[in-house]
Protein backbone atom coordinates (compact mmCIF):
# COMPACT_ATOMS: atom_id res chain seq x y z
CA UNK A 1 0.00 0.00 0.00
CA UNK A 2 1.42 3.18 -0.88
CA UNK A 3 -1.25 5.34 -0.11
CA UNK A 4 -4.03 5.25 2.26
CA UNK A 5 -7.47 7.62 1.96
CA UNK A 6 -8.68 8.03 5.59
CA UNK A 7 -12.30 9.45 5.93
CA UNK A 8 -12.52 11.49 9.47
CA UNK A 9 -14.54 14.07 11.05
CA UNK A 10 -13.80 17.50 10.49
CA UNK A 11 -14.48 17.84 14.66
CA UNK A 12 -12.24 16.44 16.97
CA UNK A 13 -15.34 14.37 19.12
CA UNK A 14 -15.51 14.33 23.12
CA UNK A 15 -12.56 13.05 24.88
CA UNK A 16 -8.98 12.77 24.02
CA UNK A 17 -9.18 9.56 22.58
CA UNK A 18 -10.13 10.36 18.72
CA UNK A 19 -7.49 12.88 18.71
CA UNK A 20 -5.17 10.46 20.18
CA UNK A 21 -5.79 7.93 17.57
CA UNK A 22 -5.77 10.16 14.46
CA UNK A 23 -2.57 11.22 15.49
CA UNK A 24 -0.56 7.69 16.22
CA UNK A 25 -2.15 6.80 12.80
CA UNK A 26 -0.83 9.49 11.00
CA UNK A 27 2.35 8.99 12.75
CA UNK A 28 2.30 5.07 12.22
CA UNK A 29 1.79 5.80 8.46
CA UNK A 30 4.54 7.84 7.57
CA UNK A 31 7.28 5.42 9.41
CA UNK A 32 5.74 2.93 6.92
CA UNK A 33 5.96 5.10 3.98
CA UNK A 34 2.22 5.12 3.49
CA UNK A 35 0.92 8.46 1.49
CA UNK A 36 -2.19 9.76 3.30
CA UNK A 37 -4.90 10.87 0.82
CA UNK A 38 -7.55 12.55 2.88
CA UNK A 39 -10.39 15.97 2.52
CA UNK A 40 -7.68 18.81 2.56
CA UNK A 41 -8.81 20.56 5.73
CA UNK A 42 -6.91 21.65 9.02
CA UNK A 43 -9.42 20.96 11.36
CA UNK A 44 -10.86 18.28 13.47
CA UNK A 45 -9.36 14.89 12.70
CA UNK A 46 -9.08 15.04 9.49
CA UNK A 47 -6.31 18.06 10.48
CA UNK A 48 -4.86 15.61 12.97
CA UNK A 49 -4.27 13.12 10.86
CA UNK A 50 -2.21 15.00 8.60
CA UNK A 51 0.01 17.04 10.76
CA UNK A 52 0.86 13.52 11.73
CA UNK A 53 1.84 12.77 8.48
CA UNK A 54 3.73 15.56 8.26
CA UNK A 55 5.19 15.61 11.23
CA UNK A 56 6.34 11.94 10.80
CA UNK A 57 8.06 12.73 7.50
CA UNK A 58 5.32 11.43 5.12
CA UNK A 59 3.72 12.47 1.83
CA UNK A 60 -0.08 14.24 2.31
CA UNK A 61 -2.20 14.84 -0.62
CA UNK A 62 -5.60 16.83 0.57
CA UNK A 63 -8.48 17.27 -1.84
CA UNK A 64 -11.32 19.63 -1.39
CA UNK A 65 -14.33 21.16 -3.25
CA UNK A 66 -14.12 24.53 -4.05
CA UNK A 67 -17.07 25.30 -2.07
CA UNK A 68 -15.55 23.94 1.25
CA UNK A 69 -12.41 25.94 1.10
CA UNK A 70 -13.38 28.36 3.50
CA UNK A 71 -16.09 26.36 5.89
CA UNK A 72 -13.36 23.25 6.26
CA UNK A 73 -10.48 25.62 6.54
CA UNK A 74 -8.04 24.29 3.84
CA UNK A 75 -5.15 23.02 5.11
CA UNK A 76 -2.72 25.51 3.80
CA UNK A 77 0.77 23.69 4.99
CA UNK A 78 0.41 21.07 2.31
CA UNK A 79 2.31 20.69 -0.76
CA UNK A 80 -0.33 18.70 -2.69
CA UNK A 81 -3.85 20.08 -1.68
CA UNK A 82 -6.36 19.44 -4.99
CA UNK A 83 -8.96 21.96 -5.24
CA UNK A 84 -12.04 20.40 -7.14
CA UNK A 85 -15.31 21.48 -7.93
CA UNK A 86 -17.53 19.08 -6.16
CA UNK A 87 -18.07 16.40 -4.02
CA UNK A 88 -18.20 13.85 -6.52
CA UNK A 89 -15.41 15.16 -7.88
CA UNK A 90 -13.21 14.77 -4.57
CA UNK A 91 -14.34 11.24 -3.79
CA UNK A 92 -13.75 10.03 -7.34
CA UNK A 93 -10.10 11.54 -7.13
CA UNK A 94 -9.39 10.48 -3.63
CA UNK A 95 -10.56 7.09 -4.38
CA UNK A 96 -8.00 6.57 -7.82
CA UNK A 97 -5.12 7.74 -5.83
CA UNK A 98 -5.27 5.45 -3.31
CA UNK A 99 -4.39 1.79 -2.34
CA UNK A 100 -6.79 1.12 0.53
CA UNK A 101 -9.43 3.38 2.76
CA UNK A 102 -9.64 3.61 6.58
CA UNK A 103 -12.49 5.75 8.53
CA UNK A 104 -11.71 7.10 11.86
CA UNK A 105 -14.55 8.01 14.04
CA UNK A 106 -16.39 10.96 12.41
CA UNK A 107 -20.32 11.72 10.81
CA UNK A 108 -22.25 11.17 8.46
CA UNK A 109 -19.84 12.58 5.82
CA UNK A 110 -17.98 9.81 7.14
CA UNK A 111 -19.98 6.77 7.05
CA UNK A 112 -21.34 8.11 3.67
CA UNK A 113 -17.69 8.19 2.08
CA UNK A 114 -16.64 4.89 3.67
CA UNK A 115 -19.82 3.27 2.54
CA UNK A 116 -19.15 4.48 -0.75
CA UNK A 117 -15.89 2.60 -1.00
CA UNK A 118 -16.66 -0.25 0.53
CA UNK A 119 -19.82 -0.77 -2.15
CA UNK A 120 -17.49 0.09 -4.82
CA UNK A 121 -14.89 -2.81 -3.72
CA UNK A 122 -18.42 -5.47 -3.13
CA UNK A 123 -19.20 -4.99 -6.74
CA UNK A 124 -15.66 -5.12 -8.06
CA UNK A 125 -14.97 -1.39 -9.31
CA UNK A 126 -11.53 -2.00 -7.42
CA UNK A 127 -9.73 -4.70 -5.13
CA UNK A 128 -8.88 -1.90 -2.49
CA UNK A 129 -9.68 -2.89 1.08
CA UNK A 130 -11.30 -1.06 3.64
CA UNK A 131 -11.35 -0.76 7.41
CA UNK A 132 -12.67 1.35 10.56
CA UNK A 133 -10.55 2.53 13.21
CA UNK A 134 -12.60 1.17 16.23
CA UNK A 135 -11.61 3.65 18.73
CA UNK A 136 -13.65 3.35 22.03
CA UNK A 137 -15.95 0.78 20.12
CA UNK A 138 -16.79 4.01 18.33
CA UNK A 139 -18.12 1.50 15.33
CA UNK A 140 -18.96 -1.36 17.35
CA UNK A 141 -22.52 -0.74 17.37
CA UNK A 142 -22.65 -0.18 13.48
CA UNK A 143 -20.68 -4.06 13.47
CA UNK A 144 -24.20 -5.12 15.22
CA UNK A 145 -25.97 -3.69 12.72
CA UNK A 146 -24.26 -5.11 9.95
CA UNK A 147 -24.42 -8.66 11.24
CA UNK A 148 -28.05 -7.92 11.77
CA UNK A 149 -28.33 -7.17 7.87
CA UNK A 150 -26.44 -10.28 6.65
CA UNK A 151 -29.04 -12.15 8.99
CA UNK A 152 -31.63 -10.71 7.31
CA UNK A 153 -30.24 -11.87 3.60
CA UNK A 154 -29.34 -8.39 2.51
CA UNK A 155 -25.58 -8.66 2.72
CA UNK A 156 -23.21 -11.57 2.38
CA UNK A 157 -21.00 -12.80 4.72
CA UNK A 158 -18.00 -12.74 2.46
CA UNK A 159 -18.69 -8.82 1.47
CA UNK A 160 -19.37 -7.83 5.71
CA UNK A 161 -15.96 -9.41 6.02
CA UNK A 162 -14.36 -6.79 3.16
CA UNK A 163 -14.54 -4.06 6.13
CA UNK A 164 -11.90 -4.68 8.15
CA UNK A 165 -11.99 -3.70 12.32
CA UNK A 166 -8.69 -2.70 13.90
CA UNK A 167 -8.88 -1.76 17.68
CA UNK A 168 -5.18 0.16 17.21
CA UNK A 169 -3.41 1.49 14.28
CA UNK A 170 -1.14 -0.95 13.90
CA UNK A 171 -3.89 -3.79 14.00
CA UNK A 172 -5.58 -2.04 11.46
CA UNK A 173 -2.87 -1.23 8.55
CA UNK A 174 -1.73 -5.11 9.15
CA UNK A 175 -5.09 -6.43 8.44
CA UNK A 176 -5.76 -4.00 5.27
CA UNK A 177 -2.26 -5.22 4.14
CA UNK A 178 -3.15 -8.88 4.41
CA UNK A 179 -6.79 -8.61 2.85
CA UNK A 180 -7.78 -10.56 -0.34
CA UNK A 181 -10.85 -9.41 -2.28
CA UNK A 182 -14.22 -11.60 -2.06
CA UNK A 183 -15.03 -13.67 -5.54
CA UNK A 184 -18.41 -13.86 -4.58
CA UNK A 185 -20.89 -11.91 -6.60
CA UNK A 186 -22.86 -9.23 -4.38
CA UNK A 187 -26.03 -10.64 -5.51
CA UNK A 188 -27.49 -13.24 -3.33
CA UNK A 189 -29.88 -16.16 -4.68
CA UNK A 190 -32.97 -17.14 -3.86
CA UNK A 191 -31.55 -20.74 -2.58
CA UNK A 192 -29.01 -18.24 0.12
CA UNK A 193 -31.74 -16.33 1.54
């Protein structure tokens, strides 16, 4: 993996432990030489995670609508920050440049981006896997829910297990590193319901 997009909030949550873990990620991913791709602000975690980068020695490469320049505050300190002219635009690009995707805790921007992805790699528009940072069993409950919807014969088990669940950065970069894509189909049969 050379580069990793990481979705994050662009707030920092309650408690020190978000911040914590956007930070030893960013950190963890420049001593490995992994390229963060990530929404080109300087705030919240998504901020965190790249002065980490930076700070670590790596390579950051932010990319941000035109219309969010000002209401994400741009990270400024970046060589390589993309300016684009929509959303679609800036998950299309972030998605092409990179390797694999990770969500830290963060909203419904979030879950929408990571969900995006992760659909993307279940009906084999890439190979890339992706994973959630589990910080404080911040996605623990959505894990419930997920089994819940392969137990109700919308999901297969093979495609749940594309998103990978790392309790600490280093958990999570090994499994995304190890991952092999599904060759199931996403469509489930009558005779699997």
């Amino acid at each position: 993996m050379r580069r990793i997009c990481v979705f994050c909030g662009s707030s920092v949550g309650r408690g020190p432990a978000y911040l914590h873990a956007a930070e030893q990620l960013g950190l963890l991913m420049a001593r490995r030489g992994i390229g963060l791709v990530y929404g080109g602000a300087s705030v919240g975690l998504m901020g965190a995670v790249a002065n980490a980068v930076l700070a670590g020695g790596g390579q950051v490469t932010g990319v941000i609508p035109q219309a969010l320049v000002a209401r994400e505050v741009a990270h400024n300190g970046l060589e390589d920050l993309r300016i684009v002219g929509s959303m679609h635009e800036r998950k299309a690009l972030m998605a092409d440049m990179s390797d694999a995707f990770i969500a830290l805790p963060g909203g419904i921007g979030t879950l929408e981006e990571l969900f995006e992805v992760w659909t993307w790699t279940q009906l084999g528009n890439h190979a890339k896997p992706c994973g959630v940072l589990n910080v404080n069993g911040f996605y623990s409950t959505l894990g419930t829910f997920l089994d819940h919807v392969v137990a109700e014969g919308f999901l297969k088990p093979a495609h749940r297990a594309i998103l990978q669940v790392g309790q600490t950065p280093e958990d999570l970069l090994d499994r995304l590193a190890q991952w092999h894509p599904p060759q199931e189909t996403k469509w489930i049969a009558q005779d699997e319901r």
